[in-house]
N, C-alpha and C. Protein backbone atom coordinates (compact mmCIF):
# COMPACT_ATOMS: atom_id res chain seq x y z
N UNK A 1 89.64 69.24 53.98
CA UNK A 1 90.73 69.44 54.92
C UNK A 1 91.94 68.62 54.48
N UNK A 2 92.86 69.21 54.54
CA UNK A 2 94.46 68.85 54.37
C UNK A 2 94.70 68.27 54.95
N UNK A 3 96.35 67.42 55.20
CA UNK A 3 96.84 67.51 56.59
C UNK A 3 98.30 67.61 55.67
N UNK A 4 98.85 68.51 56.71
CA UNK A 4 100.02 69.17 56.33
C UNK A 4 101.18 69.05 57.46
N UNK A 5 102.01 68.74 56.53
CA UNK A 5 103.67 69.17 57.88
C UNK A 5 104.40 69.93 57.31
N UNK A 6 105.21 71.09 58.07
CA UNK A 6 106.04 72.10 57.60
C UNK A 6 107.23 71.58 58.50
N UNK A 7 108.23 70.83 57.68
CA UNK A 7 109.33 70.60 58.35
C UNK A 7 110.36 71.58 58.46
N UNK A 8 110.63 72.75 59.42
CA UNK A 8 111.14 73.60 59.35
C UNK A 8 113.05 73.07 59.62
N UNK A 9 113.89 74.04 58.78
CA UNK A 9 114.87 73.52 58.93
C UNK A 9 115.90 74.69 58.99
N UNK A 10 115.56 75.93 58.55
CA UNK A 10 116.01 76.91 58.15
C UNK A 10 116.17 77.77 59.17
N UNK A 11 117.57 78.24 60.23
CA UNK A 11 118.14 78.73 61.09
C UNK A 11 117.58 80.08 61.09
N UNK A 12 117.75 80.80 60.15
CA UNK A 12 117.31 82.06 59.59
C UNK A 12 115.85 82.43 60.74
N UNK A 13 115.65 83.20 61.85
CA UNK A 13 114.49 83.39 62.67
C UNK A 13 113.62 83.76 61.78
N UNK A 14 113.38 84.62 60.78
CA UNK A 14 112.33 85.60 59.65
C UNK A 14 111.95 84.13 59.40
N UNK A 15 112.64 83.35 58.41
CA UNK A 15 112.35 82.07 57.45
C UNK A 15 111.28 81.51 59.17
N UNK A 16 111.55 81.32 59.73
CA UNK A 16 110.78 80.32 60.69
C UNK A 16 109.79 80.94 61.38
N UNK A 17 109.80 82.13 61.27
CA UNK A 17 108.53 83.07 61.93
C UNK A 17 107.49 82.54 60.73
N UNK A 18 108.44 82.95 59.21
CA UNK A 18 106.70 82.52 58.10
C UNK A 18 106.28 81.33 58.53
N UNK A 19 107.01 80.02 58.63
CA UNK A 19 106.92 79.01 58.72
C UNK A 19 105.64 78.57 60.02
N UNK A 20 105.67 79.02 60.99
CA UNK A 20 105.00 79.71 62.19
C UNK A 20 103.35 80.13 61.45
N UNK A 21 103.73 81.74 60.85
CA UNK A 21 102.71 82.10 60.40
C UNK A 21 101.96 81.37 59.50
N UNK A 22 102.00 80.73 58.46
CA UNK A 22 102.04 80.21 57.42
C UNK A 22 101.22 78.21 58.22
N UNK A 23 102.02 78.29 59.52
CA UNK A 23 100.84 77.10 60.06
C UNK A 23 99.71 77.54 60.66
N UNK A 24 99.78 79.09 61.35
CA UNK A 24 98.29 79.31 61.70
C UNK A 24 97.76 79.93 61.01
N UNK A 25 98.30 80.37 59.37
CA UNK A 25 96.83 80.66 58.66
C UNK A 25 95.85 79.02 57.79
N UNK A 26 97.00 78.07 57.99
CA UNK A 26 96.29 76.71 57.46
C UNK A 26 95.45 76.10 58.38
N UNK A 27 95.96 75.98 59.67
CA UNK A 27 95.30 75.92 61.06
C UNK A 27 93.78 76.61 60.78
N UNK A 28 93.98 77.78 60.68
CA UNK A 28 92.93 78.39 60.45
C UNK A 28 91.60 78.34 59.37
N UNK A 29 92.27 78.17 58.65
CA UNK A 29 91.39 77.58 57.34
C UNK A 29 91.24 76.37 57.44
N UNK A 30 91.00 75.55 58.40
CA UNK A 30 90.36 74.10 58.59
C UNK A 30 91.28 72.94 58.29
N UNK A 31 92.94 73.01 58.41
CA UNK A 31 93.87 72.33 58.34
C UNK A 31 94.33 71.50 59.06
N UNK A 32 94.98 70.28 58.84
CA UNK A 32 95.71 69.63 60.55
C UNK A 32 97.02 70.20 59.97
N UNK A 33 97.80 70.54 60.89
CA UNK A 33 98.59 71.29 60.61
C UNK A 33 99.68 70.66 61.68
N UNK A 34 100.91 70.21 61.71
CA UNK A 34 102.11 69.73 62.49
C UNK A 34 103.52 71.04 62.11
N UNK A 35 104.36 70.61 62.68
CA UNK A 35 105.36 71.68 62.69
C UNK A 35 106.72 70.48 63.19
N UNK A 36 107.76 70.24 62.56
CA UNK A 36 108.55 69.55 63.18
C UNK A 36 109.62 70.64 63.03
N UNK A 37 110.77 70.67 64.13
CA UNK A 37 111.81 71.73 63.93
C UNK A 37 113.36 70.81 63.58
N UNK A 38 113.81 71.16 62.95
CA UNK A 38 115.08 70.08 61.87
C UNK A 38 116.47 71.11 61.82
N UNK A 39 117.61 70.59 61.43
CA UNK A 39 118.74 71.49 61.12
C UNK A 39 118.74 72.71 62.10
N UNK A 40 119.29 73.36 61.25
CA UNK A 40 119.72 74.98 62.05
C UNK A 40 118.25 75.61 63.19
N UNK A 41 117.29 74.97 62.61
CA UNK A 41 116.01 75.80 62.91
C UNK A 41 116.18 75.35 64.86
N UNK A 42 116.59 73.88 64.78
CA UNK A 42 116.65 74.38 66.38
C UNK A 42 117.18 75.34 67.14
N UNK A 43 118.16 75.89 66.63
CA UNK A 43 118.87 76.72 67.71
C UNK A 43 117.73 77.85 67.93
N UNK A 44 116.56 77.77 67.40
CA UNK A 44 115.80 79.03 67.33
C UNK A 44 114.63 79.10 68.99
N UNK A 45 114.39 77.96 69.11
CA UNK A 45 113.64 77.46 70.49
C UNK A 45 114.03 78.28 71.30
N UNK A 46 115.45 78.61 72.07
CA UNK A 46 115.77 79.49 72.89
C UNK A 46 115.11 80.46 73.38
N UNK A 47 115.60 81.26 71.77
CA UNK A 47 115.47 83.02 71.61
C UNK A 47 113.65 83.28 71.51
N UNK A 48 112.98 82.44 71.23
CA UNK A 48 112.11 82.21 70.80
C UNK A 48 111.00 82.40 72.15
N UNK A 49 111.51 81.23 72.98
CA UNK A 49 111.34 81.16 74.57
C UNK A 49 111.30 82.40 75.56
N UNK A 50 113.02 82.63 75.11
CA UNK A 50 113.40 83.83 75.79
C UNK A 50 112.67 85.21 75.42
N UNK A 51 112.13 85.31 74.04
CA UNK A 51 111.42 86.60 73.49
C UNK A 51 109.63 85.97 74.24
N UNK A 52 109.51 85.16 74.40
CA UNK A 52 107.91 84.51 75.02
C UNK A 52 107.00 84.89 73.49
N UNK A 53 107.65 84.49 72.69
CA UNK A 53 106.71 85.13 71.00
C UNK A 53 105.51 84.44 71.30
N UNK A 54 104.67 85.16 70.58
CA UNK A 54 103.25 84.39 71.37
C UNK A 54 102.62 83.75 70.21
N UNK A 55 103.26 84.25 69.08
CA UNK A 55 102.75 82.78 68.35
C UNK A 55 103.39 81.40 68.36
N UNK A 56 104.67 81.18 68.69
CA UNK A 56 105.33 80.55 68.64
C UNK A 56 104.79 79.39 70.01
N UNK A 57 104.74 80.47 71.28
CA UNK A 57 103.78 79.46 72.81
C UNK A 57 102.58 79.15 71.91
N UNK A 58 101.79 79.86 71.50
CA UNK A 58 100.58 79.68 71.11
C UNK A 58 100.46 78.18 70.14
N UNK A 59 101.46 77.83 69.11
CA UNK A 59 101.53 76.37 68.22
C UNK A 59 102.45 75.28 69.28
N UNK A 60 103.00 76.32 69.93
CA UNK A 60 103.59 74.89 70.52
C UNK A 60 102.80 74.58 72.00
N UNK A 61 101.91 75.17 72.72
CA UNK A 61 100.88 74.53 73.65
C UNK A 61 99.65 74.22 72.85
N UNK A 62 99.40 74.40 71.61
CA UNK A 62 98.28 74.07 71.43
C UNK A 62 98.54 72.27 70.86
N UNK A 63 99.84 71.86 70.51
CA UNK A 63 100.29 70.76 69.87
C UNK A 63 101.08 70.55 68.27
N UNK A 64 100.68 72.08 67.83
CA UNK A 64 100.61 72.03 66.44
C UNK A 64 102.52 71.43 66.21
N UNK A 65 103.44 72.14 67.10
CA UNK A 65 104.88 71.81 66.99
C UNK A 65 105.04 70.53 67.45
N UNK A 66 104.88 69.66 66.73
CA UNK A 66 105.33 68.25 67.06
C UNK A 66 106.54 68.01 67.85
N UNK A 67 107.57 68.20 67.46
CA UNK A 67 108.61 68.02 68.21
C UNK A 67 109.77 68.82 67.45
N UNK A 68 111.36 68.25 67.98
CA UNK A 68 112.08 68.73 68.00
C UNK A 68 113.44 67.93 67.22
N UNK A 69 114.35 67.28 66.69
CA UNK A 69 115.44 67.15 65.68
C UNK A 69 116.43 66.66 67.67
N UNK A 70 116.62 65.34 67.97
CA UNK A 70 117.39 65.28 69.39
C UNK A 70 119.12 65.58 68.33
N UNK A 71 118.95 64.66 67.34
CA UNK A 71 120.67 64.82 67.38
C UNK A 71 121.19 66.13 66.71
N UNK A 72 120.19 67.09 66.15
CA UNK A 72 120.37 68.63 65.72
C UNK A 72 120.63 69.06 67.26
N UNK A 73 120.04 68.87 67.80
CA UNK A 73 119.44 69.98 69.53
C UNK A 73 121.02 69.47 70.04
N UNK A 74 121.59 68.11 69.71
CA UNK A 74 123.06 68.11 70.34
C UNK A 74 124.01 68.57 69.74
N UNK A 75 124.19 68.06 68.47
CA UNK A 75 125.05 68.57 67.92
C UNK A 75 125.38 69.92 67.68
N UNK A 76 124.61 70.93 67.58
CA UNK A 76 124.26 72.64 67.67
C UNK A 76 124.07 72.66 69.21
N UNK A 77 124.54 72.05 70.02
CA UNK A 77 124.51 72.57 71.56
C UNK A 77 123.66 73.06 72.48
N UNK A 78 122.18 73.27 72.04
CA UNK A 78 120.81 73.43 72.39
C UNK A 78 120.11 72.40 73.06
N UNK A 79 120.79 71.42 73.48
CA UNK A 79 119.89 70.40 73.96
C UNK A 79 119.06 70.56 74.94
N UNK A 80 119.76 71.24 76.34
CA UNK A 80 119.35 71.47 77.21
C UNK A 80 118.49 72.50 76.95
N UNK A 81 118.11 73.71 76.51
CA UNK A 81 117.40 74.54 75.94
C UNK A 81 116.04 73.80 75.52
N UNK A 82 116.52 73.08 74.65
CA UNK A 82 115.40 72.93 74.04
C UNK A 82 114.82 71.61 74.91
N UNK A 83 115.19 70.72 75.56
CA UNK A 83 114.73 69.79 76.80
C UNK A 83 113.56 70.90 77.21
N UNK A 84 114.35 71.82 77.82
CA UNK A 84 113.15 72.80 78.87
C UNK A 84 112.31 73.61 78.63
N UNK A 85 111.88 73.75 77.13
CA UNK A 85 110.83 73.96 76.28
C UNK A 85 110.05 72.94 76.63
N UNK A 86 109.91 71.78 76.18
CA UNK A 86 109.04 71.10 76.76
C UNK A 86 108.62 70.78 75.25
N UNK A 87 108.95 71.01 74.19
CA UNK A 87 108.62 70.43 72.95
C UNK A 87 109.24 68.86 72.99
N UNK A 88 108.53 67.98 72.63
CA UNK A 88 109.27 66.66 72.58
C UNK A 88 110.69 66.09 71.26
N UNK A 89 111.43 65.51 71.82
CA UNK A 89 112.13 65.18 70.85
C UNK A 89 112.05 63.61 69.94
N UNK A 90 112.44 64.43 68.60
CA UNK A 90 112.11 63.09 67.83
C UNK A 90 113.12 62.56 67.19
N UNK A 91 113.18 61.05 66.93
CA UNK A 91 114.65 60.81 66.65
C UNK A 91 114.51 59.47 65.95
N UNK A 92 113.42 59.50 64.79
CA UNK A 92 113.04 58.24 64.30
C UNK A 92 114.20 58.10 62.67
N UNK A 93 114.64 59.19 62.83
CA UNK A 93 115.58 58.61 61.83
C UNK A 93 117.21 58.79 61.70
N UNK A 94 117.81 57.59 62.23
CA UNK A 94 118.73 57.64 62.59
C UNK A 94 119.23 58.65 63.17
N UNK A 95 118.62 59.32 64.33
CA UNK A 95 118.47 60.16 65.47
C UNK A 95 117.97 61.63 65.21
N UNK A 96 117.75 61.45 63.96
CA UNK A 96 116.98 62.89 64.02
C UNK A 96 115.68 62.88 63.21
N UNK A 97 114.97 63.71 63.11
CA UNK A 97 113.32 63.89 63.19
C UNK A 97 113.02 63.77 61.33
N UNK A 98 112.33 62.12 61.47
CA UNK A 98 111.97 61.77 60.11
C UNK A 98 110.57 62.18 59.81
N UNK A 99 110.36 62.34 58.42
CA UNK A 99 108.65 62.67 57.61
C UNK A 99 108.09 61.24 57.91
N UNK A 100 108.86 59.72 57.40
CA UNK A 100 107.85 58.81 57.22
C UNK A 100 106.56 58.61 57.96
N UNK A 101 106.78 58.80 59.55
CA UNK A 101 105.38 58.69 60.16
C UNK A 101 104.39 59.44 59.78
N UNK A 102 104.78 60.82 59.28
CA UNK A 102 103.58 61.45 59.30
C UNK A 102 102.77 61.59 57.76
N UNK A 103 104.14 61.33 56.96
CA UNK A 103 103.31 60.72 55.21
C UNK A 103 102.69 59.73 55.02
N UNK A 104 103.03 58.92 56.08
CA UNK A 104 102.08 57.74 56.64
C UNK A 104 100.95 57.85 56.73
N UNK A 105 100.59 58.91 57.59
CA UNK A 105 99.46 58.91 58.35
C UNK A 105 99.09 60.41 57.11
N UNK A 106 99.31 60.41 56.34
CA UNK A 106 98.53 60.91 54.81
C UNK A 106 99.05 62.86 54.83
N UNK A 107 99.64 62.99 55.47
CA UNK A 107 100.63 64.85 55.65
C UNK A 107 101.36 64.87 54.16
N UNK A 108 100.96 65.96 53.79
CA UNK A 108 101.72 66.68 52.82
C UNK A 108 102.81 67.31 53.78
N UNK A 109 104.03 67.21 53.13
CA UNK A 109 105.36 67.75 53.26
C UNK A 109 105.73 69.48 52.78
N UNK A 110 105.76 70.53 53.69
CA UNK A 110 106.13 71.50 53.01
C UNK A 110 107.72 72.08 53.73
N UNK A 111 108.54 72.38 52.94
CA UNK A 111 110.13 72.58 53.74
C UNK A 111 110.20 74.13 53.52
N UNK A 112 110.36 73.96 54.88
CA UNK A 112 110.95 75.61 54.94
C UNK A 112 112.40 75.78 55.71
């Protein structure tokens, strides 16, 4: 078993659906699997919400979406959006959502 993070960053919805898919086929194959959302990729929480995609509820109630990028979610104007998702926000590096904790704790890094 792995343990993997897909720091998604890429605005593009397609790019972040694989990113999505691509954690529950590792998930699946006996992976720890995290998901942090970074750059452009927040503005995607919304539409995401608003479409109820069910893989997307499905990684983010199960835990797999770690959190969320706070000074992306402000600066791109999503804050409140993404507050009421209920994904947590992370802001360990100089306010927006750093790898070190989780290369720490032994995660391979994959960027999408």
């Amino acid at each position: 078993m792995k343990k993997i993070l897909i720091y998604a960053m890429e605005g593009k919805k397609m790019c972040f659906l694989h990113a999505l898919m691509n954690a529950k086929q590792l998930k699946g194959g006996g992976h720890d699997v995290k998901i942090v959302i970074e750059g452009q990729a927040c503005t995607l929480i919304g539409e995401l919400e608003k479409d109820e995609n069910k893989l997307y509820l499905s990684l983010k109630e199960d835990g797999t979406i770690a959190g969320v990028c706070l000074a992306c979610s402000k600066v791109l104007e999503v804050y409140d959006t993404n507050k009421a998702s209920g994904i947590p926000f992370l802001d360990d590096m100089n306010g927006h959502a750093g790898t070190l904790s989780f290369v720490d704790d032994g995660y391979e890094v994959i960027v999408f």
